[in-house]
N, C-alpha and C. Protein backbone atom coordinates (compact mmCIF):
# COMPACT_ATOMS: atom_id res chain seq x y z
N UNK A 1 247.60 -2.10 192.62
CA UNK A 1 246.37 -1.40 192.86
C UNK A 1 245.90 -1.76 194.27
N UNK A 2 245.55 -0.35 194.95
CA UNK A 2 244.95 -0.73 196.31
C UNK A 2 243.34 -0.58 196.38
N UNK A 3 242.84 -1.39 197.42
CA UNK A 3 241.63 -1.56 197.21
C UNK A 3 240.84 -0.73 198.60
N UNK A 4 240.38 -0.13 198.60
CA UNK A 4 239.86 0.69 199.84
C UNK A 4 237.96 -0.18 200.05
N UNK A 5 238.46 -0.64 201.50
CA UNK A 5 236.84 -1.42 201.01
C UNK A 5 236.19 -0.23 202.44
N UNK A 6 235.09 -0.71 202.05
CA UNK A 6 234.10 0.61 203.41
C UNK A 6 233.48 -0.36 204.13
N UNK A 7 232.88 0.33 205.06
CA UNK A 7 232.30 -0.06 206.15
C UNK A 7 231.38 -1.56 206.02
N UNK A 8 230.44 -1.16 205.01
CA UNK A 8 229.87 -2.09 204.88
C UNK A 8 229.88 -2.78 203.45
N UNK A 9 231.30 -3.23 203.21
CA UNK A 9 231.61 -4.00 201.92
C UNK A 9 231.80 -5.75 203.00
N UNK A 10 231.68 -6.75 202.14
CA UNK A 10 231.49 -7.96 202.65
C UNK A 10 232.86 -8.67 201.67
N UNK A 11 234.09 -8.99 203.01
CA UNK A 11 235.29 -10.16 201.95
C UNK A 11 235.09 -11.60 202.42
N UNK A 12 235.17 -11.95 201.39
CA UNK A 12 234.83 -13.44 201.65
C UNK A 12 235.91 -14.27 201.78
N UNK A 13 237.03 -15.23 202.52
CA UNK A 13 237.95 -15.72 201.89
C UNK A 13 238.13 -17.21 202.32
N UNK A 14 238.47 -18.03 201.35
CA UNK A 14 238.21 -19.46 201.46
C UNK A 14 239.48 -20.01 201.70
N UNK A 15 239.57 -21.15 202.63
CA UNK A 15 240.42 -21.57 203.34
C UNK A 15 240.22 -22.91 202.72
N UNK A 16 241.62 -23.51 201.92
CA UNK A 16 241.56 -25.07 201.60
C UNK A 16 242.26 -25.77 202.83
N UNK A 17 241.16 -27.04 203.21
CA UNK A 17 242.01 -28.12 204.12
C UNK A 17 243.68 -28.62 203.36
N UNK A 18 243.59 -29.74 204.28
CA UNK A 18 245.62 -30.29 203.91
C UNK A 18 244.53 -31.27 203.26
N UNK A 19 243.42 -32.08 202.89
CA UNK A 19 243.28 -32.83 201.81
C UNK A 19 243.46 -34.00 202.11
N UNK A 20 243.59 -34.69 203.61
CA UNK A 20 243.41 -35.63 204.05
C UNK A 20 242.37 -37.00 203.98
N UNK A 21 241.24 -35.91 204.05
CA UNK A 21 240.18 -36.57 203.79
C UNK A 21 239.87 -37.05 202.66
N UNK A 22 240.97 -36.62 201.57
CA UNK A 22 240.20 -37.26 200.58
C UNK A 22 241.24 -38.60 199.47
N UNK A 23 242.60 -38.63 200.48
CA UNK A 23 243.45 -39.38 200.30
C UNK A 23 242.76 -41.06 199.72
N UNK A 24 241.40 -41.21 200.19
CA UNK A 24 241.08 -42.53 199.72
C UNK A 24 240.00 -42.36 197.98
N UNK A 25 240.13 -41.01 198.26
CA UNK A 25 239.54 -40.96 196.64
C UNK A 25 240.56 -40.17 195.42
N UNK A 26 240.03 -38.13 195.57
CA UNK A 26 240.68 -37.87 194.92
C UNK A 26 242.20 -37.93 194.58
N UNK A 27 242.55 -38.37 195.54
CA UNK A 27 244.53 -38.71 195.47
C UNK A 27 244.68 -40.31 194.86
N UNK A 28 243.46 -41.14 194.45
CA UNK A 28 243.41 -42.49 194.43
C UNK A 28 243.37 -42.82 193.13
N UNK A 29 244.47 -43.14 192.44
CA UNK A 29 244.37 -43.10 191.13
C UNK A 29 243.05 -44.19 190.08
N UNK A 30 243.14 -45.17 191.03
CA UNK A 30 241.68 -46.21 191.06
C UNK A 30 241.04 -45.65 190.94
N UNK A 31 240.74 -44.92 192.18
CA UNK A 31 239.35 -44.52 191.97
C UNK A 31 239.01 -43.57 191.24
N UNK A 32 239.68 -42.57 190.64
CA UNK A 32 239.28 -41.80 189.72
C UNK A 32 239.11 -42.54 188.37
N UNK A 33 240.02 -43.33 188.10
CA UNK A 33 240.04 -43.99 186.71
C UNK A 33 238.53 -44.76 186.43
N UNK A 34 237.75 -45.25 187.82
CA UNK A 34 236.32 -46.06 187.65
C UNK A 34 235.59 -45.38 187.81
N UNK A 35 235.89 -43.90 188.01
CA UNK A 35 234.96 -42.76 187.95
C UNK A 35 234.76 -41.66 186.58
N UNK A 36 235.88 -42.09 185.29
CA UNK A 36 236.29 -41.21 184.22
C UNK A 36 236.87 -40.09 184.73
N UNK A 37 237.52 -39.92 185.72
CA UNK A 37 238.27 -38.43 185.65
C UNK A 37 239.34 -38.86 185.18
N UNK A 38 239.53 -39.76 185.13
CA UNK A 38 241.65 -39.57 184.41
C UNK A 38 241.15 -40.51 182.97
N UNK A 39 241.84 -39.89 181.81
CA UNK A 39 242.07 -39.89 180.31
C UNK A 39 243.54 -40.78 180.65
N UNK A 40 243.12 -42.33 180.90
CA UNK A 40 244.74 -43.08 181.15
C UNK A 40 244.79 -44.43 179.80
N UNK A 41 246.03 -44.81 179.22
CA UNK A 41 245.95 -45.51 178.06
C UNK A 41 245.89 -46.94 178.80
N UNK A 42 245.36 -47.31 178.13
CA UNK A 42 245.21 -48.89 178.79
C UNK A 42 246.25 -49.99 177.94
N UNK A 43 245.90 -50.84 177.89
CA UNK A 43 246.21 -52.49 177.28
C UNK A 43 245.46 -52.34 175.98
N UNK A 44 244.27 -52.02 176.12
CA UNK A 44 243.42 -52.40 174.95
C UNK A 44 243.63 -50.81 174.21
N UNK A 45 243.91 -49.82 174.45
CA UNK A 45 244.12 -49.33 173.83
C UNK A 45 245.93 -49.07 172.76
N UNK A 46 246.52 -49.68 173.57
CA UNK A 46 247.56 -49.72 172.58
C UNK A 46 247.52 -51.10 171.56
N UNK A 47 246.94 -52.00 171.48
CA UNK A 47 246.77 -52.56 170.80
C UNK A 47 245.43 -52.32 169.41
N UNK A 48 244.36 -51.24 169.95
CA UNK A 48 243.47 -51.26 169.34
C UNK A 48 243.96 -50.62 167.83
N UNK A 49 244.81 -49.89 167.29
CA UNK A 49 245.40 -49.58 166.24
C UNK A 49 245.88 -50.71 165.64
N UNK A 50 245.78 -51.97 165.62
CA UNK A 50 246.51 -52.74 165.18
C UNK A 50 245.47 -53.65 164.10
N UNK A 51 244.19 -53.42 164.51
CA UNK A 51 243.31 -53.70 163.22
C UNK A 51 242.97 -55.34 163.72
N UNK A 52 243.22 -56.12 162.33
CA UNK A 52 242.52 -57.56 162.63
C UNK A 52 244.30 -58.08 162.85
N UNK A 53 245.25 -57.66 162.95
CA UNK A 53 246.76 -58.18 162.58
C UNK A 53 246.46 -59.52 163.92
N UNK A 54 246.99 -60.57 163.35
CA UNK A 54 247.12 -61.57 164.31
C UNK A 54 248.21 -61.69 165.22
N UNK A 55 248.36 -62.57 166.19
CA UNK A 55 249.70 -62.62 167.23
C UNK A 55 250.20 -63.67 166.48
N UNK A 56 251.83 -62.85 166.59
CA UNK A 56 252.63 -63.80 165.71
C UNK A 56 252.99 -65.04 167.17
N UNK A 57 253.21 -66.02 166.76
CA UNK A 57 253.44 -67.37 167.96
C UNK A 57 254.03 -68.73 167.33
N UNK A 58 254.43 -69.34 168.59
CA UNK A 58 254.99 -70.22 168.04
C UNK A 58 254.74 -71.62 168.94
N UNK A 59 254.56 -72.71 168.29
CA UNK A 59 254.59 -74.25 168.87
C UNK A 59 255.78 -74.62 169.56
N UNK A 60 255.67 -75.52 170.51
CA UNK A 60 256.78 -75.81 171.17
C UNK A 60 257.66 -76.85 170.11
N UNK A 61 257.28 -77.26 169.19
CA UNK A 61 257.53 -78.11 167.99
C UNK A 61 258.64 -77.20 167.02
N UNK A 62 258.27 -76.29 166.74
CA UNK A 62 258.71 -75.19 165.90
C UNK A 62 260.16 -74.93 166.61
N UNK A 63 261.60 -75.16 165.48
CA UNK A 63 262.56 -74.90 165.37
C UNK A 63 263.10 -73.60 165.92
N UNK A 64 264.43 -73.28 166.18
CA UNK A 64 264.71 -71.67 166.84
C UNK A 64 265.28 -71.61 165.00
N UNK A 65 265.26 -72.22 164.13
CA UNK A 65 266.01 -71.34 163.10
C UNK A 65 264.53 -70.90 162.28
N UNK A 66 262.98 -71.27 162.69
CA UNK A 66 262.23 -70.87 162.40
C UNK A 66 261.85 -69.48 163.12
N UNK A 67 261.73 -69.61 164.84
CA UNK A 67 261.66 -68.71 165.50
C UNK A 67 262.30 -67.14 164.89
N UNK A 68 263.46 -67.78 164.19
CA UNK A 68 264.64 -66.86 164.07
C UNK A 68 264.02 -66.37 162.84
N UNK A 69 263.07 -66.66 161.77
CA UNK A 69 262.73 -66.47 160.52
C UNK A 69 261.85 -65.72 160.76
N UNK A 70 260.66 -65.66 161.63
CA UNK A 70 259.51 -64.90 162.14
C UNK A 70 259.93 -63.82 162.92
N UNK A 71 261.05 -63.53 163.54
CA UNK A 71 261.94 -62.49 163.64
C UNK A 71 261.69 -61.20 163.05
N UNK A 72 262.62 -61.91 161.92
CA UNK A 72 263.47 -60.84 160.86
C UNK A 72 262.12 -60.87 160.13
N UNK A 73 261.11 -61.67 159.62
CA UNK A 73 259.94 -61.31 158.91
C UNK A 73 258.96 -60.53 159.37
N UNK A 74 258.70 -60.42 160.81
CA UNK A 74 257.73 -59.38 161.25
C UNK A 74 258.59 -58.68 161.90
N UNK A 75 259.79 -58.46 161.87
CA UNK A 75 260.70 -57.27 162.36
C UNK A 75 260.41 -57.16 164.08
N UNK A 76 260.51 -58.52 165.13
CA UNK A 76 259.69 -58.18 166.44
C UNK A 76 260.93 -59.18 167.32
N UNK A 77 260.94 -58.87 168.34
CA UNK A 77 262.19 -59.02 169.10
C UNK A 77 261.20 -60.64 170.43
N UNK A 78 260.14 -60.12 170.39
CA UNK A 78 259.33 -60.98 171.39
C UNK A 78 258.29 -61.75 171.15
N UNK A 79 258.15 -63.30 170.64
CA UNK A 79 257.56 -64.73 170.70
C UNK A 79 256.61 -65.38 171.57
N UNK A 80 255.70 -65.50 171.32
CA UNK A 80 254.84 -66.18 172.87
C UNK A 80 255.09 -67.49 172.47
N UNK A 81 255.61 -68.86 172.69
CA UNK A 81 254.98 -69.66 172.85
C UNK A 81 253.75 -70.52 173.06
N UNK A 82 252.88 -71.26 172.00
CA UNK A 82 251.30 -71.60 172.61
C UNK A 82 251.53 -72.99 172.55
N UNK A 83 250.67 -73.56 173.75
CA UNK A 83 250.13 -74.81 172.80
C UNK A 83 248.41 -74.74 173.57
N UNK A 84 247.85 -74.50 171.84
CA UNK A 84 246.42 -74.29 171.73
C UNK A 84 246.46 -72.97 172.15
N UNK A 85 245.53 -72.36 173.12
CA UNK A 85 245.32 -70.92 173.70
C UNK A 85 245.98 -71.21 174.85
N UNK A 86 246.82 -71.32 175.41
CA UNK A 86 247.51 -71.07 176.12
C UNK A 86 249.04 -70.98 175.99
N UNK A 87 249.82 -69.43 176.73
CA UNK A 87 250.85 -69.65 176.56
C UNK A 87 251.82 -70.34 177.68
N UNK A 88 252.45 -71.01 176.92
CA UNK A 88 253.68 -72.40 177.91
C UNK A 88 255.31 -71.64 177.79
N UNK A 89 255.42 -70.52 177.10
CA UNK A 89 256.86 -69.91 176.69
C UNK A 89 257.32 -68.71 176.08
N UNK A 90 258.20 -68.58 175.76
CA UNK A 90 258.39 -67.43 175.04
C UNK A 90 259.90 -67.49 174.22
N UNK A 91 259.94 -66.56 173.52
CA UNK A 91 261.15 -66.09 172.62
C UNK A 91 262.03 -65.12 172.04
N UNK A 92 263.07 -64.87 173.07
CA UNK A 92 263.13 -63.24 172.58
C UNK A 92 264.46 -63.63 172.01
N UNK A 93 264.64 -61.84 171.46
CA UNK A 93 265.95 -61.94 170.76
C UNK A 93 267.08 -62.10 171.90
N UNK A 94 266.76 -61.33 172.59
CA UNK A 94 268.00 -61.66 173.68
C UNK A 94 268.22 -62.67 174.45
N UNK A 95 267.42 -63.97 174.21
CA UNK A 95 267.49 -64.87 175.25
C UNK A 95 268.00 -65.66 174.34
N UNK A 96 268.13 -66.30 172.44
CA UNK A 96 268.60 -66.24 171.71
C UNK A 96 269.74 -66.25 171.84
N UNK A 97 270.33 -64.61 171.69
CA UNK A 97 271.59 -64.06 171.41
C UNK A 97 272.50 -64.83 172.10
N UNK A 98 272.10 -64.93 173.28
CA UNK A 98 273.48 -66.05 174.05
C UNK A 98 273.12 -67.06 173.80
N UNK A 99 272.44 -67.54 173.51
CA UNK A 99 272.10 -69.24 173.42
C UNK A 99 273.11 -69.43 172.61
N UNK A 100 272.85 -68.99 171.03
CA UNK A 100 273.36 -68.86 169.84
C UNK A 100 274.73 -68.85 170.03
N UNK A 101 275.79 -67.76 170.40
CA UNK A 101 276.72 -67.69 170.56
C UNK A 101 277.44 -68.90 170.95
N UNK A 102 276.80 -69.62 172.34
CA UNK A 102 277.47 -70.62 173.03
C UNK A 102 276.85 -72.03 172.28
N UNK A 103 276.24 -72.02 171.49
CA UNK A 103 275.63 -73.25 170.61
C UNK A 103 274.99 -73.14 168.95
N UNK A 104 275.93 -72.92 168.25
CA UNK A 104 275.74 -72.45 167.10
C UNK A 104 274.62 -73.37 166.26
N UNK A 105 274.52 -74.71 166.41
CA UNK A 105 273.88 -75.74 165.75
C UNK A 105 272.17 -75.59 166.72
N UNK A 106 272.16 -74.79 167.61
CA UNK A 106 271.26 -74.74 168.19
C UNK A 106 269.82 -74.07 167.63
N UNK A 107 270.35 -73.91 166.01
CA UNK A 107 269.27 -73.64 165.37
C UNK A 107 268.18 -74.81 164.79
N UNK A 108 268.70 -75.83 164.92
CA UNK A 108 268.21 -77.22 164.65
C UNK A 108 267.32 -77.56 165.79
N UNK A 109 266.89 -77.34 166.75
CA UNK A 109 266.68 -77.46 168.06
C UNK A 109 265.46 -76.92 168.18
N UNK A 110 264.52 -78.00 168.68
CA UNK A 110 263.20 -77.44 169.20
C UNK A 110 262.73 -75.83 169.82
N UNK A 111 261.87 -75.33 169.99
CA UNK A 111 261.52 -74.29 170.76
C UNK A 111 261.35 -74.74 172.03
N UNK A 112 260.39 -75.65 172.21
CA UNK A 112 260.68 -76.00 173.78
C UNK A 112 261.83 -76.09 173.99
N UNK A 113 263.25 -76.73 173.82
CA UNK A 113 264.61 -77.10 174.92
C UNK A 113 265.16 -75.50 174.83
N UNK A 114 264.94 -74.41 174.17
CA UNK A 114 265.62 -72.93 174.56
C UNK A 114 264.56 -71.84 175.09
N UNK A 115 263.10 -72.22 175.28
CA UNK A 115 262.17 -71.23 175.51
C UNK A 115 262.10 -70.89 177.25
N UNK A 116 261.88 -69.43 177.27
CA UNK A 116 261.63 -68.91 178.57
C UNK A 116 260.61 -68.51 179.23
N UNK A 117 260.55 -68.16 180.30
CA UNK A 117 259.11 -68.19 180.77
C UNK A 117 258.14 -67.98 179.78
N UNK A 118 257.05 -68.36 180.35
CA UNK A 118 255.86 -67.14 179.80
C UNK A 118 255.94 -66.17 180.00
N UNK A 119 255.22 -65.13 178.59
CA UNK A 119 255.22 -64.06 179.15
C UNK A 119 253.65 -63.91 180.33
N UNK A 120 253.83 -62.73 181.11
CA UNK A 120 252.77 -63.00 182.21
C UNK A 120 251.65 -62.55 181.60
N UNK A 121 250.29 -62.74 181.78
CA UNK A 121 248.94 -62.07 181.18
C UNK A 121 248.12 -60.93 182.01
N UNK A 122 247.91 -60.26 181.43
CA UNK A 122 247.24 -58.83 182.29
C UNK A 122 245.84 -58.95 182.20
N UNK A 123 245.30 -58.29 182.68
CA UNK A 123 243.51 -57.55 182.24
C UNK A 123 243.74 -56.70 180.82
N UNK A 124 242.84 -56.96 179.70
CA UNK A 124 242.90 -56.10 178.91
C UNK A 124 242.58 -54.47 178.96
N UNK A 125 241.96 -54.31 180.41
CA UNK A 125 242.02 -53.25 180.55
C UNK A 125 243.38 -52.19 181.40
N UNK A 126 244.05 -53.46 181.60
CA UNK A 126 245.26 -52.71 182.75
C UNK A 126 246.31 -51.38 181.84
N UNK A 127 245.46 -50.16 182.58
CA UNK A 127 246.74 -49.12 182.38
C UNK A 127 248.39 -49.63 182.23
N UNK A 128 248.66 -48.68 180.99
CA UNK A 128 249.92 -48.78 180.92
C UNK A 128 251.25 -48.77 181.84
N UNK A 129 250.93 -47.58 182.44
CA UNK A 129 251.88 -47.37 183.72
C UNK A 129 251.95 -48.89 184.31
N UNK A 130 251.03 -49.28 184.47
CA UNK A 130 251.36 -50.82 185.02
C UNK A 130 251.54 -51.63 184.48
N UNK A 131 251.94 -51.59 183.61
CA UNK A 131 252.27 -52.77 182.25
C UNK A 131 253.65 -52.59 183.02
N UNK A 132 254.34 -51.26 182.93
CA UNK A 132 255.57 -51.23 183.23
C UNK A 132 256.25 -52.59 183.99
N UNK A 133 255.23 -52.30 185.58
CA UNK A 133 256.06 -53.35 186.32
C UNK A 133 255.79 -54.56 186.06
N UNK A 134 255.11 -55.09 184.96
CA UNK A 134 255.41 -56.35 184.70
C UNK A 134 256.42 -56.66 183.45
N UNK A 135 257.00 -55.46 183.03
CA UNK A 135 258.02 -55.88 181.98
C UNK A 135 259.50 -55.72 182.63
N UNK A 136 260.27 -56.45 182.28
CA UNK A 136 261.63 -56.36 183.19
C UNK A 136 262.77 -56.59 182.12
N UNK A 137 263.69 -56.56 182.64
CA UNK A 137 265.05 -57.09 181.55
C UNK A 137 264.80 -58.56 181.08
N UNK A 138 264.13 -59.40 181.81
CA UNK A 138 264.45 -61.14 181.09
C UNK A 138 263.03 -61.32 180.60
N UNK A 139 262.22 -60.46 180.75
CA UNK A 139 260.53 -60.12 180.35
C UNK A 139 260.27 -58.95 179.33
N UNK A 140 260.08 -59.33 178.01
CA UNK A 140 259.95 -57.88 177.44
C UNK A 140 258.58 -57.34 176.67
N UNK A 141 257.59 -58.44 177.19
CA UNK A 141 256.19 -58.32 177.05
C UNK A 141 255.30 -58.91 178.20
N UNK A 142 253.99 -58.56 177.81
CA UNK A 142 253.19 -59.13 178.59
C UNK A 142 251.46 -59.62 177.47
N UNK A 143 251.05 -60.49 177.90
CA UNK A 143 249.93 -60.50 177.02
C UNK A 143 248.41 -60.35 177.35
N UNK A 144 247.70 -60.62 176.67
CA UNK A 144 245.96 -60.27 177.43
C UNK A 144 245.11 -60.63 176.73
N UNK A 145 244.06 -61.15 176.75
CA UNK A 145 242.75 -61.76 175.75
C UNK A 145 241.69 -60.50 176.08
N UNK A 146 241.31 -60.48 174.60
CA UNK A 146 240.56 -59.10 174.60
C UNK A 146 239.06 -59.90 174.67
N UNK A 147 237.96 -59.28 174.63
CA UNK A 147 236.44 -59.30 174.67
C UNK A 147 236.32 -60.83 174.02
N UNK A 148 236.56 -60.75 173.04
CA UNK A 148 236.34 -61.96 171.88
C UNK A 148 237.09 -63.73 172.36
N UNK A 149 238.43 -63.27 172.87
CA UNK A 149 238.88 -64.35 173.45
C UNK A 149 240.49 -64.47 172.73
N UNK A 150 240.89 -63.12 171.72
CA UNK A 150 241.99 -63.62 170.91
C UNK A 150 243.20 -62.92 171.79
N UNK A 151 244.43 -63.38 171.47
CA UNK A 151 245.41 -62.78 172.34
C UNK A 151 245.97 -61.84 171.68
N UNK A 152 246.50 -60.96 172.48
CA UNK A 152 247.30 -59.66 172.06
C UNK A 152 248.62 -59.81 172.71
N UNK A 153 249.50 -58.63 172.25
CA UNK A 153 250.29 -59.28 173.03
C UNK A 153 251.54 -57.32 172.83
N UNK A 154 252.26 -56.59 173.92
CA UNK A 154 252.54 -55.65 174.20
C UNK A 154 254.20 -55.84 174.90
N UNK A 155 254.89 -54.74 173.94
CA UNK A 155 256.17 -55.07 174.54
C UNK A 155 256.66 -53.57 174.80
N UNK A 156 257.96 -53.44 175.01
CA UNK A 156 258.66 -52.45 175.93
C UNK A 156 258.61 -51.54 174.60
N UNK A 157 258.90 -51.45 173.46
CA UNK A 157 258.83 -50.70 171.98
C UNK A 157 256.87 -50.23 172.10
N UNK A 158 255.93 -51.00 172.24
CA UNK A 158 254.95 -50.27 172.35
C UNK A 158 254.76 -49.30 173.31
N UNK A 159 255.08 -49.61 174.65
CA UNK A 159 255.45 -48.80 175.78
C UNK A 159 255.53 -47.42 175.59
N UNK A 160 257.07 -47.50 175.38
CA UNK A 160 257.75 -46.32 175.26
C UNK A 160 257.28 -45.91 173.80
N UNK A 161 256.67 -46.43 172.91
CA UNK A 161 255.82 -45.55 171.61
C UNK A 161 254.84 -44.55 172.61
N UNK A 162 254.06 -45.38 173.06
CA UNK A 162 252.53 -44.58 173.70
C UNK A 162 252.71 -43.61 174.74
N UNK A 163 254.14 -43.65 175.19
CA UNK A 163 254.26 -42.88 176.24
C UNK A 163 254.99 -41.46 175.47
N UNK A 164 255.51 -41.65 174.54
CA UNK A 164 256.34 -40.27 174.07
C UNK A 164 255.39 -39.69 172.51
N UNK A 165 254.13 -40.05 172.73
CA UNK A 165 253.04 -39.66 171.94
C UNK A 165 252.58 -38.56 172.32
C-alpha cells in the first residue's frame, strides 16, 4: 500500500542512537538487577523450595565409610565438611572414587586425611549465572548463609535443574 501524503501532512521519524551512552546502565546487568528490571534466579531462590530440609555435613572426625553412607542415603554426590559453623572441607563422590580405588581400607579413615577444599561461600543473593563460575570440575558446589544464619548449600544438579526450567 502506497501512501500519498499532501502538502500539509506532518512525518515524524525517530532516529535511535548506537546506545553508548547507556553502556554503564541499560547494557549493565547490575544495574538493572538493583533496579528490578531483570526477573534473574538467585542463590536463595534455588534453595527456597527446599522447606526446613537441613544441610547434610560432616565432622572432620566422621569416617569416609560414613561419608559414604550419607551418600547413598540422601542420594547427593557433594559433603561440606564443618567444624561448628564453619566449613574446613568437603566430600565428593569423585574425589572418593579415586581415593577408593587406590586405597580400599580407606574406608576406615578419618574425613579429615581424604577431604578437599572447601567448598567456596557466596552472597545468598548471588545470581545463578554466577554460581556457575564458582563451580568447576574439582568444585561441585558452593555454599551461603541465608538471613537466619543456617547454611545452604547448591551444586551443579541444582544448576542445570533451574536453568532447563
Amino acid at each position: 500500500m502506497v501512501k500519498t501524503y499532501l502538502k500539509d501532512d506532518v512525518v515524524v521519524l525517530i532516529f535511535h542512537d548506537h546506545g553508548s551512552r547507556y553502556v554503564g546502565k541499560v547494557y549493565n546487568d547490575q544495574w538493572m538487577l538493583e533496579r528490578g528490571f531483570l526477573d534473574v534466579k538467585t542463590f536463595k531462590d534455588l534453595v527456597s523450595g527446599r522447606g526446613t530440609q537441613r544441610l547434610i555435613n560432616l565432622k572432620k572426625t566422621d569416617t569416609v565409610a560414613e561419608a559414604i553412607e550419607l551418600m547413598k542415603k540422601y542420594d547427593i554426590e557433594n559433603i561440606p565438611v564443618m567444624d561448628n559453623e564453619t566449613s574446613v572441607g568437603a566430600i565428593s563422590a569423585g574425589g572418593l572414587f579415586n581415593k577408593i580405588l587406590n586405597n580400599p581400607d580407606i574406608k576406615t579413615q578419618s574425613v579429615e586425611s581424604v577431604m578437599e577444599n572447601p567448598y567456596p561461600e557466596v552472597a545468598f543473593e548471588t545470581p545463578v549465572e554466577r554460581l556457575s563460575s564458582f563451580i568447576t570440575k574439582e568444585n561441585g558446589a558452593v555454599l551461603s548463609k541465608d538471613e537466619s544464619g543456617s547454611i545452604h548449600i547448591v551444586t551443579k544438579y541444582d544448576i542445570i535443574q533451574s536453568l532447563t526450567k
